[in-house]
PDB file of N, CA and C in Angstrom:
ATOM      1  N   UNK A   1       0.832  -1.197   0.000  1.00  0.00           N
ATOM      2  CA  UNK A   1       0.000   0.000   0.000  1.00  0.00           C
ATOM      3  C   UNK A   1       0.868   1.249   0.000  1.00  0.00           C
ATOM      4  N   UNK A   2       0.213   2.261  -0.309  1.00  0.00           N
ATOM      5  CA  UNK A   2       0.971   3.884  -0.632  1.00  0.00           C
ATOM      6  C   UNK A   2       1.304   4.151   0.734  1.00  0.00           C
ATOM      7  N   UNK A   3       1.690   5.309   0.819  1.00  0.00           N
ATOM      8  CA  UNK A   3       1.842   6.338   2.249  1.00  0.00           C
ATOM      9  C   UNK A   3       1.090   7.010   2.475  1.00  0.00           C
ATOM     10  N   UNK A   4      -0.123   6.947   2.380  1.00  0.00           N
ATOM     11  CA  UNK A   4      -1.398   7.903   2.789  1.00  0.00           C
ATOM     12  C   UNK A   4      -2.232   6.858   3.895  1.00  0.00           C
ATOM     13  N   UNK A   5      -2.132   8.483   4.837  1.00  0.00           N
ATOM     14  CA  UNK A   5      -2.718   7.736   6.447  1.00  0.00           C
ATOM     15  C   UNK A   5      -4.082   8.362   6.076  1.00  0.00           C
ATOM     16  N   UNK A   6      -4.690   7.933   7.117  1.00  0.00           N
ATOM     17  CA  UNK A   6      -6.253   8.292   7.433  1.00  0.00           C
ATOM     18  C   UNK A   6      -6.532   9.399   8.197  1.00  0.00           C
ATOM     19  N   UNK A   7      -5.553   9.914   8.749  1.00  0.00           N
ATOM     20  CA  UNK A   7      -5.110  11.280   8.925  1.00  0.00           C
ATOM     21  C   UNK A   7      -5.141  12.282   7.835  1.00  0.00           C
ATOM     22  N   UNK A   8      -4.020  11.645   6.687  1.00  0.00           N
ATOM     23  CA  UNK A   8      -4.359  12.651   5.710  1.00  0.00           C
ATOM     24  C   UNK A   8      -5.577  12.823   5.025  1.00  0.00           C
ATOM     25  N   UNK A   9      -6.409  11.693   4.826  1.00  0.00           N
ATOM     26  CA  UNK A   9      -7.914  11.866   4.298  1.00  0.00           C
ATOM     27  C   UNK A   9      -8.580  12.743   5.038  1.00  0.00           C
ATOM     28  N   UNK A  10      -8.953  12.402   6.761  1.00  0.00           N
ATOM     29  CA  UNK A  10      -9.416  13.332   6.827  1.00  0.00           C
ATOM     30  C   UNK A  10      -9.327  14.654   6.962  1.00  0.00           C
ATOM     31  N   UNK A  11      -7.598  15.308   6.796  1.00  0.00           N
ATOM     32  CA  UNK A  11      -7.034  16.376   6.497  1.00  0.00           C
ATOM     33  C   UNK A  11      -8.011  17.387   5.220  1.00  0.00           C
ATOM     34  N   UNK A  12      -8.179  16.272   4.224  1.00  0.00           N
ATOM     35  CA  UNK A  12      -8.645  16.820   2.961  1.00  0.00           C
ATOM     36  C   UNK A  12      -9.609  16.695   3.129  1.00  0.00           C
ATOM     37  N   UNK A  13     -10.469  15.552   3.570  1.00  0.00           N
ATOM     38  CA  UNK A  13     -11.674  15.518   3.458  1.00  0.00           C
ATOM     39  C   UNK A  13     -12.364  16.815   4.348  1.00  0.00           C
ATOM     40  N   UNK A  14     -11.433  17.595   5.511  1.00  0.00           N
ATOM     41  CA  UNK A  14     -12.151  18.517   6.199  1.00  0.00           C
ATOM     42  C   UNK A  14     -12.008  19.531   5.263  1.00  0.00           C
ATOM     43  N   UNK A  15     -10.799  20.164   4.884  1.00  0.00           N
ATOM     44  CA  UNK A  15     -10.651  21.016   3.586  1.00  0.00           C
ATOM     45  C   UNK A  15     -11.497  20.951   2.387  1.00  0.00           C
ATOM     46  N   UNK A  16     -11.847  19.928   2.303  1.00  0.00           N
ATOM     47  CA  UNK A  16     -13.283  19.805   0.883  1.00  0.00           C
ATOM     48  C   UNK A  16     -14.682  19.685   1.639  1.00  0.00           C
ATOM     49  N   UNK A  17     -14.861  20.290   3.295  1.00  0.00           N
ATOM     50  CA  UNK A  17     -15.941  20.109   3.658  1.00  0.00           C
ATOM     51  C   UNK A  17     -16.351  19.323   4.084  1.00  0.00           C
ATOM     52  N   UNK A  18     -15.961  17.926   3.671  1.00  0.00           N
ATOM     53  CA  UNK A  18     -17.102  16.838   3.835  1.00  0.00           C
ATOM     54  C   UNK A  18     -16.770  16.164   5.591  1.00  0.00           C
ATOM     55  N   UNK A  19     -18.077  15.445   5.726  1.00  0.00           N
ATOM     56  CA  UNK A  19     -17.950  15.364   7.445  1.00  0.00           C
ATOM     57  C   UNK A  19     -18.007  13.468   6.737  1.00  0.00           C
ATOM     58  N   UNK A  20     -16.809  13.158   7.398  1.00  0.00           N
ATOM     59  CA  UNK A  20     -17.046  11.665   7.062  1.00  0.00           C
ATOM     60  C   UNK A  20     -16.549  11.030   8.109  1.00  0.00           C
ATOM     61  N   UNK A  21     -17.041   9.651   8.313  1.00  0.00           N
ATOM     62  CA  UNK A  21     -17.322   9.218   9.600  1.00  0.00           C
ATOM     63  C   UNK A  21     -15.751   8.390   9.753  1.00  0.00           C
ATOM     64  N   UNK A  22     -15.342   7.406  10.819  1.00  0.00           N
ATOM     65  CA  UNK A  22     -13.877   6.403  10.835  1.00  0.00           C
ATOM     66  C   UNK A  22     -14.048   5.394  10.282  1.00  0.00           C
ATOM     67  N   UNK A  23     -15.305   4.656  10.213  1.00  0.00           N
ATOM     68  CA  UNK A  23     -15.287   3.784   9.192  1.00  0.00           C
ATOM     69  C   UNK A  23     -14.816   4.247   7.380  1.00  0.00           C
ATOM     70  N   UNK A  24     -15.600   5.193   7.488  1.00  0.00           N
ATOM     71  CA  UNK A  24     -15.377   6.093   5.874  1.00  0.00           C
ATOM     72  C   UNK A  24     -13.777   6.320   5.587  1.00  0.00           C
ATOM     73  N   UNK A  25     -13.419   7.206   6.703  1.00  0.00           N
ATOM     74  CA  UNK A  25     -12.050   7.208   6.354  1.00  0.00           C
ATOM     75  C   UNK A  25     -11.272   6.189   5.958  1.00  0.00           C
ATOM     76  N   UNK A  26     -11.462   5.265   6.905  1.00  0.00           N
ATOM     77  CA  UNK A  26     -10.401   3.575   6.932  1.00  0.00           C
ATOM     78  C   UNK A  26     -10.714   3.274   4.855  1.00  0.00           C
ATOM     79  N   UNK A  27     -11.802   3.034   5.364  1.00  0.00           N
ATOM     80  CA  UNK A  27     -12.170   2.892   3.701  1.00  0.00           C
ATOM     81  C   UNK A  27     -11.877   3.759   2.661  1.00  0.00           C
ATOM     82  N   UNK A  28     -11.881   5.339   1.966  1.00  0.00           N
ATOM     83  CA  UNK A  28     -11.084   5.976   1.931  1.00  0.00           C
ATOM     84  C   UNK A  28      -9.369   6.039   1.411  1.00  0.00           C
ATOM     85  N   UNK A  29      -9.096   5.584   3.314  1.00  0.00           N
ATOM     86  CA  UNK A  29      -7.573   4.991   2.828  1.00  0.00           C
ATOM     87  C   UNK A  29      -7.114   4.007   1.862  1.00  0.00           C
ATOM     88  N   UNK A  30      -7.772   3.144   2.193  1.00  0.00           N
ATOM     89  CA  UNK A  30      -7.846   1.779   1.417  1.00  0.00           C
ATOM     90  C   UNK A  30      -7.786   2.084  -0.245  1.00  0.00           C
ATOM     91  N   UNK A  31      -9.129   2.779  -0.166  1.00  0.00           N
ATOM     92  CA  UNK A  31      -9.170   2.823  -1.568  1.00  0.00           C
ATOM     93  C   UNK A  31      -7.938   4.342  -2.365  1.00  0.00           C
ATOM     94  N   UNK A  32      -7.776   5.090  -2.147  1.00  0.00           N
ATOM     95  CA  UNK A  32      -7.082   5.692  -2.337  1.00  0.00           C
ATOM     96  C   UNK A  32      -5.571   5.468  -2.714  1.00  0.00           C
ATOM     97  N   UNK A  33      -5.066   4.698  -0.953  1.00  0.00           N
ATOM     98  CA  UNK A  33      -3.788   3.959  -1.491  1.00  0.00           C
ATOM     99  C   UNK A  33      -3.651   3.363  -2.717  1.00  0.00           C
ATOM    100  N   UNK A  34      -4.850   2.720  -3.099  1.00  0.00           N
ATOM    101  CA  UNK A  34      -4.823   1.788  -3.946  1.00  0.00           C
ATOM    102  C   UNK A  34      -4.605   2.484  -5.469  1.00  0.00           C
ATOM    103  N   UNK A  35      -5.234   3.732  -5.382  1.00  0.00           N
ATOM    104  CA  UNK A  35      -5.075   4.291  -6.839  1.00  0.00           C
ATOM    105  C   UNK A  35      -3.388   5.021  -6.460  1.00  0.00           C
ATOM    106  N   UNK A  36      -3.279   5.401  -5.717  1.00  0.00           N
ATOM    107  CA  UNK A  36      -1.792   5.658  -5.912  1.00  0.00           C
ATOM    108  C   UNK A  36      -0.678   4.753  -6.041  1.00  0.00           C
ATOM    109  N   UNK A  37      -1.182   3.612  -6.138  1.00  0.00           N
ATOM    110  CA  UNK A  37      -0.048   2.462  -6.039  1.00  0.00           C
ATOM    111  C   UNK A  37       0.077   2.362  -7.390  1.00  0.00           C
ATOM    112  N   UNK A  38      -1.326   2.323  -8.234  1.00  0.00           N
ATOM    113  CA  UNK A  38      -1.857   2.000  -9.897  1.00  0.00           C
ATOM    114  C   UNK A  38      -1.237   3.253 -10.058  1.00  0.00           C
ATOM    115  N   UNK A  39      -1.405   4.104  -9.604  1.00  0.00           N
ATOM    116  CA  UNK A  39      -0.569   6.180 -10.161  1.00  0.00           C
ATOM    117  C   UNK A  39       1.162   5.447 -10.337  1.00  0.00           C
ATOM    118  N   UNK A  40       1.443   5.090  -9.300  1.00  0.00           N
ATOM    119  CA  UNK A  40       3.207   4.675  -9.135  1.00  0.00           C
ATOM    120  C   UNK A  40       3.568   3.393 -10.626  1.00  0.00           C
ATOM    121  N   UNK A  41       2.588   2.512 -10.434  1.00  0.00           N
ATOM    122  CA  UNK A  41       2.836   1.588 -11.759  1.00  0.00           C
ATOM    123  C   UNK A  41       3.150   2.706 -12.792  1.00  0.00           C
ATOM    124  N   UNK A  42       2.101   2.875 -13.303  1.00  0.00           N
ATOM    125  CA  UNK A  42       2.158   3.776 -14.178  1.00  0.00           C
ATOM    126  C   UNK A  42       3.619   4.688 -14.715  1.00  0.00           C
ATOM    127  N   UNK A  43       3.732   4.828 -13.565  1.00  0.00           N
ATOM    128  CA  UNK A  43       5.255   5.436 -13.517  1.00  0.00           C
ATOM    129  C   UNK A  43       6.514   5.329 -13.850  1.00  0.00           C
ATOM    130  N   UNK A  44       6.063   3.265 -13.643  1.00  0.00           N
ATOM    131  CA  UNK A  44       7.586   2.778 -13.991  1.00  0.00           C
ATOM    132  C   UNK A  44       7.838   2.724 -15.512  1.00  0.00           C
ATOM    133  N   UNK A  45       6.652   3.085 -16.497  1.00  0.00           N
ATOM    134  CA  UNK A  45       6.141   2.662 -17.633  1.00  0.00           C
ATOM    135  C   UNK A  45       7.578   3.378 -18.310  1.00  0.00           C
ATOM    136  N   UNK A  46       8.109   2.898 -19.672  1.00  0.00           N
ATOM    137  CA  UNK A  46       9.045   3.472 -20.246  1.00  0.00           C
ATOM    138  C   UNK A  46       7.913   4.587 -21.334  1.00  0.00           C
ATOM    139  N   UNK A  47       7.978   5.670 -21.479  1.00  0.00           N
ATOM    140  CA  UNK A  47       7.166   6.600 -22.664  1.00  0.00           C
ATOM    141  C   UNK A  47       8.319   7.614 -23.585  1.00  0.00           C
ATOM    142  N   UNK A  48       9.550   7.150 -23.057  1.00  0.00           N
ATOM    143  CA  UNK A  48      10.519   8.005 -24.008  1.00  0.00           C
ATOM    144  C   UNK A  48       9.790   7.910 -25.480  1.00  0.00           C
ATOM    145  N   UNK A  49       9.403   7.297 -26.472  1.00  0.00           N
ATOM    146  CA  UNK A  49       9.680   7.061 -27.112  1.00  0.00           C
ATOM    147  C   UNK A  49       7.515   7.537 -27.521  1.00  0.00           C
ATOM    148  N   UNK A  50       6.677   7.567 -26.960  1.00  0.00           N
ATOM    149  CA  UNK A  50       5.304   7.889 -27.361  1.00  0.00           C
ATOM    150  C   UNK A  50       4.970   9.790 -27.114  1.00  0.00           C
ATOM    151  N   UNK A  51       4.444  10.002 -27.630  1.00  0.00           N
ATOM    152  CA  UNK A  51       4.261  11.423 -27.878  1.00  0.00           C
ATOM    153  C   UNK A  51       3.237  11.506 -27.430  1.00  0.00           C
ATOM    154  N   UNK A  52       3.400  13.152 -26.314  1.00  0.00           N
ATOM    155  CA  UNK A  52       2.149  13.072 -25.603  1.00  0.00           C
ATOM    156  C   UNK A  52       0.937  13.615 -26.062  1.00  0.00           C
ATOM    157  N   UNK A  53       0.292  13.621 -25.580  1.00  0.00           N
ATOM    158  CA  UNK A  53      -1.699  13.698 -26.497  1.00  0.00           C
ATOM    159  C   UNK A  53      -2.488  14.014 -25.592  1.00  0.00           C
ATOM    160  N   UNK A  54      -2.961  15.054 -26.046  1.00  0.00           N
ATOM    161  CA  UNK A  54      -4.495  15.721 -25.271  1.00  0.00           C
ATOM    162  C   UNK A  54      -5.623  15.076 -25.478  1.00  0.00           C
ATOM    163  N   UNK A  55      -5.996  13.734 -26.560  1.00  0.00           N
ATOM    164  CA  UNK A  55      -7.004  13.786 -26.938  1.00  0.00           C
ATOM    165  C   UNK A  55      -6.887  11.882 -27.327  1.00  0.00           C
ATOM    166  N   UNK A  56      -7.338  11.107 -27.467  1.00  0.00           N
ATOM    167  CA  UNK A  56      -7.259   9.887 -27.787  1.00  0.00           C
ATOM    168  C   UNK A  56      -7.435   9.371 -29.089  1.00  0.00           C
ATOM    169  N   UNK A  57      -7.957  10.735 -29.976  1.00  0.00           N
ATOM    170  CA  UNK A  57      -8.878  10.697 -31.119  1.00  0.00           C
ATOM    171  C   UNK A  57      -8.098  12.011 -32.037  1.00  0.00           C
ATOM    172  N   UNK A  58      -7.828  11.424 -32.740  1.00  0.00           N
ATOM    173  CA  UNK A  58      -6.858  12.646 -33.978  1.00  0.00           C
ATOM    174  C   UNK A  58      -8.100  13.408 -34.481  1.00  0.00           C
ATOM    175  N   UNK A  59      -8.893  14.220 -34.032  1.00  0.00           N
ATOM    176  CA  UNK A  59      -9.757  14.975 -33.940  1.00  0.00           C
ATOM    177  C   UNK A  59      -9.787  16.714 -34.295  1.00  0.00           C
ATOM    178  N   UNK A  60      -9.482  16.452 -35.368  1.00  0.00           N
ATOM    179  CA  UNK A  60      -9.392  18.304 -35.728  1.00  0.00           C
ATOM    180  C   UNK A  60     -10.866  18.776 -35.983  1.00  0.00           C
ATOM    181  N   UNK A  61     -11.001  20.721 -36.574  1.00  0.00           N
ATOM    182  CA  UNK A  61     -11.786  21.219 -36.554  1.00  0.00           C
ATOM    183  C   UNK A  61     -13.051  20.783 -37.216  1.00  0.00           C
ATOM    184  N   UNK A  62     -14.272  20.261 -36.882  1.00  0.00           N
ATOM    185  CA  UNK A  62     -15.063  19.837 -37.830  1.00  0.00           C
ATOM    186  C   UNK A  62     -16.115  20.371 -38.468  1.00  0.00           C
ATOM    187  N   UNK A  63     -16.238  21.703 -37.363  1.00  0.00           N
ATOM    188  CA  UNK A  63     -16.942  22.879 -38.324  1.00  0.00           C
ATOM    189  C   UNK A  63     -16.982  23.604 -39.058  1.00  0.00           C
ATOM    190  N   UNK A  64     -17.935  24.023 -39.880  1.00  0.00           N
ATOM    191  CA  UNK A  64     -17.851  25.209 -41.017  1.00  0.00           C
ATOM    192  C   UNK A  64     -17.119  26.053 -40.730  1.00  0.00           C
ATOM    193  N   UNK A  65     -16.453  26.668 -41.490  1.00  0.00           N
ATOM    194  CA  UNK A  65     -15.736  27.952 -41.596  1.00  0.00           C
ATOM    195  C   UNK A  65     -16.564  29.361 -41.308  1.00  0.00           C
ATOM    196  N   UNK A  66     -16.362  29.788 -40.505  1.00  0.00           N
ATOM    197  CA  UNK A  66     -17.327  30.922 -39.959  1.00  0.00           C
ATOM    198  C   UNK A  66     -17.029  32.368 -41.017  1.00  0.00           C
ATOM    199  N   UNK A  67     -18.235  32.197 -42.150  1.00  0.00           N
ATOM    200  CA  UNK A  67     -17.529  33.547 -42.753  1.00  0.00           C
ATOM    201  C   UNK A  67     -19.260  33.529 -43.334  1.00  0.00           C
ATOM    202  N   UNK A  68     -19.391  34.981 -43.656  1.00  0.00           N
ATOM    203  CA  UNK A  68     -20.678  35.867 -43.634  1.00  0.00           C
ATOM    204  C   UNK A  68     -21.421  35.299 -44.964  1.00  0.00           C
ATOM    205  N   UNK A  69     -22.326  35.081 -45.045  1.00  0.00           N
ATOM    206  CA  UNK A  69     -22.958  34.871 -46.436  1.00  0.00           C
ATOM    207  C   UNK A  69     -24.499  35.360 -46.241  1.00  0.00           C
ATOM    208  N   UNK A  70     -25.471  35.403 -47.233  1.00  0.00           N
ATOM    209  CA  UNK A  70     -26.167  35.842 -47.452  1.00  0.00           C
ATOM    210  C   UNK A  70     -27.657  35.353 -46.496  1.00  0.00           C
ATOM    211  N   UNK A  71     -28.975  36.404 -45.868  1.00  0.00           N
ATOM    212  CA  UNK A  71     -29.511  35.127 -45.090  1.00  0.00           C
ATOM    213  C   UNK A  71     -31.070  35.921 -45.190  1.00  0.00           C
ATOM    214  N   UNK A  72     -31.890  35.076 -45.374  1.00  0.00           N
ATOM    215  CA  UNK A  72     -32.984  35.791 -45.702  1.00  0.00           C
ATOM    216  C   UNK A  72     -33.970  36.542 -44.721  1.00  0.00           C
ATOM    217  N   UNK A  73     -34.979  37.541 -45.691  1.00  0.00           N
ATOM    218  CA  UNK A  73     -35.266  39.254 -44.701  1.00  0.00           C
ATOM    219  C   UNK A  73     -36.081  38.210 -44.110  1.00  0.00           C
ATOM    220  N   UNK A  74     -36.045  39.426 -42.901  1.00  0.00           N
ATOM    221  CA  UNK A  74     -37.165  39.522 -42.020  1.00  0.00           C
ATOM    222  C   UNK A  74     -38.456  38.860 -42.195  1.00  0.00           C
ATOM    223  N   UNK A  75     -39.166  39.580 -43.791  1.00  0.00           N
ATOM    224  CA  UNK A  75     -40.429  39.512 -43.895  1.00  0.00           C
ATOM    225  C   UNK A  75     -40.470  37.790 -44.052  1.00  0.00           C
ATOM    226  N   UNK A  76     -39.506  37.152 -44.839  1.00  0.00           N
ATOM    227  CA  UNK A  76     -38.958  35.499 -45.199  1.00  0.00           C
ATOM    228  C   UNK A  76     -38.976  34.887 -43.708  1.00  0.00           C
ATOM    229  N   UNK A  77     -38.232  35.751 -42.550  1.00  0.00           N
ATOM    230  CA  UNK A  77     -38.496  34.796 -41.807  1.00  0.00           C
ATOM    231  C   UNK A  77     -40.514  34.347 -40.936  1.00  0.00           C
ATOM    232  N   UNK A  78     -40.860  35.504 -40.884  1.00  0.00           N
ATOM    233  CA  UNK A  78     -41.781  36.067 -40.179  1.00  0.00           C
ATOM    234  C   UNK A  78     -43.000  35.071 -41.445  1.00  0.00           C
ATOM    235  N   UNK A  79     -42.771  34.829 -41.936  1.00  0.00           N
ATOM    236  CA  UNK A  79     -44.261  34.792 -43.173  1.00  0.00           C
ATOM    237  C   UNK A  79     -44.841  33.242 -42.957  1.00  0.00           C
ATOM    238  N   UNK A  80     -44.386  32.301 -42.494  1.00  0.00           N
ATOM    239  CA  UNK A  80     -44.996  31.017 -41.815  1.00  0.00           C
ATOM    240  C   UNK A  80     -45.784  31.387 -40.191  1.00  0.00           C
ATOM    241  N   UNK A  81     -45.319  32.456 -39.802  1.00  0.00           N
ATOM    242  CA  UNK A  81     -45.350  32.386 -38.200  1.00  0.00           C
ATOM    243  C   UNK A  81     -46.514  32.498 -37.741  1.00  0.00           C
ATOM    244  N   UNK A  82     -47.349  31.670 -36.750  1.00  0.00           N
ATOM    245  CA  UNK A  82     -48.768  31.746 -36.891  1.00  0.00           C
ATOM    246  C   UNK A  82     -48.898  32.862 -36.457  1.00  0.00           C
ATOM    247  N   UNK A  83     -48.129  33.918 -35.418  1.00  0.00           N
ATOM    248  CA  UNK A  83     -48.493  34.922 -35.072  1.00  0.00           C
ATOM    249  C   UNK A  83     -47.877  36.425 -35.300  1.00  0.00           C
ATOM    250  N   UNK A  84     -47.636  37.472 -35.369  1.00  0.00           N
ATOM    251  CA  UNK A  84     -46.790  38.630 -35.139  1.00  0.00           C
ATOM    252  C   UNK A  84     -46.935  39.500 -35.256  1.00  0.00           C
ATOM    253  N   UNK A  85     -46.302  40.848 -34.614  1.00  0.00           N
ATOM    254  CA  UNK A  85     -47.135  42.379 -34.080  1.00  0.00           C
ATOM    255  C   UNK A  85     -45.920  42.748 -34.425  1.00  0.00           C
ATOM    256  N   UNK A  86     -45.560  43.767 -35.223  1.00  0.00           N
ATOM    257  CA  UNK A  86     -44.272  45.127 -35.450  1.00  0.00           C
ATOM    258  C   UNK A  86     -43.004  44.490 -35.763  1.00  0.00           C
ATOM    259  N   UNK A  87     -43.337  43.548 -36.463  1.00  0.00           N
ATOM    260  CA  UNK A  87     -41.768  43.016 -37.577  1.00  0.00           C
ATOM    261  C   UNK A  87     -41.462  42.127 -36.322  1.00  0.00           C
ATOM    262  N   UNK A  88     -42.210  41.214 -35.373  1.00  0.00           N
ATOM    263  CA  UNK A  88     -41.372  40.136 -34.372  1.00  0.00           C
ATOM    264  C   UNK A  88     -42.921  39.255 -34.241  1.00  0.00           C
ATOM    265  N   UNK A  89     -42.029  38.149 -34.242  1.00  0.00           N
ATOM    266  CA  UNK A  89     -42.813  36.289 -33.582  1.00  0.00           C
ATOM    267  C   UNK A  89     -43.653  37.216 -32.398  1.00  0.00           C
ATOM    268  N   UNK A  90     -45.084  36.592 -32.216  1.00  0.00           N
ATOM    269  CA  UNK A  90     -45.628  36.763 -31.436  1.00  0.00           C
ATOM    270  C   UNK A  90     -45.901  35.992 -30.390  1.00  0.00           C
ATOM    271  N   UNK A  91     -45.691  35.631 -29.429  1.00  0.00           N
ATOM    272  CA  UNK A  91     -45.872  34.243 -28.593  1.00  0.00           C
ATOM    273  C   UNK A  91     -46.883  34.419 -27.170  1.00  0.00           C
ATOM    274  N   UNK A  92     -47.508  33.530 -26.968  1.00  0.00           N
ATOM    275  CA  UNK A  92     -47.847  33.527 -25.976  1.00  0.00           C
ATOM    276  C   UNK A  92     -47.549  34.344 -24.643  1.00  0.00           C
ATOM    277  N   UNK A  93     -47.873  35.150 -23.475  1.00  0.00           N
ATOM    278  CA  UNK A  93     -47.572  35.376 -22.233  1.00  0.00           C
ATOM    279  C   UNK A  93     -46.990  34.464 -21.486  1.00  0.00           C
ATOM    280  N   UNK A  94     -46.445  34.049 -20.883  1.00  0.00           N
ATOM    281  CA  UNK A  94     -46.003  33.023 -19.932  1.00  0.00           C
ATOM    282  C   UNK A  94     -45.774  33.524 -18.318  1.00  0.00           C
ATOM    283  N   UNK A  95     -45.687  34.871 -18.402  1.00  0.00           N
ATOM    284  CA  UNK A  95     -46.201  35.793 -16.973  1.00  0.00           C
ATOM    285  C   UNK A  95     -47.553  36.410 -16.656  1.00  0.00           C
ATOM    286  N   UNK A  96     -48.045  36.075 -15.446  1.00  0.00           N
ATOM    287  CA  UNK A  96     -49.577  36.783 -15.546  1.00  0.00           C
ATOM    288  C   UNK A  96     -48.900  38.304 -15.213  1.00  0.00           C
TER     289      UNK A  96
END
């Protein structure tokens, strides 16, 4: 197991607020150590040689190109709309 006491959990755990009980902590420890032991594996890993990556997925820009083109009036949008008063959609109240 790592070097993290149940002391230090509940060090943090008071610093993040949370009120957790001695059973919680013990458990906690347990589990915690445990990801820092899997953190330390990790560690011994050789990566000289892999290039590091933000992303898992060679994922570039996939949206349109943001540039101005032409878009139809007002009256085009407004002319299906079941309702409208002074060039705008008319909708329902939703405040009394």
């Amino acid at each position: 197991m790592s070097d993290i006491s149940k002391d230090q959990v509940k060090h943090v755990a008071h610093l993040a607020r949370l009120a957790i009980t001695e059973e919680e902590a013990e458990k906690l420890t347990d589990e915690l150590g445990a990801i820092i032991d899997y953190a330390n594996q990790l560690n011994e890993l050789d990566t000289t040689d892999i290039e590091p990556t933000t992303h898992d997925q060679n994922v570039k820009n996939v949206l349109r190109k943001d540039e101005p083109r032409k878009w139809i009036t007002k009256e085009e949008a407004l002319k299906n709309a079941p309702d409208q008063e002074n060039g705008q959609f008319k909708v329902p109240s939703i405040l009394e």
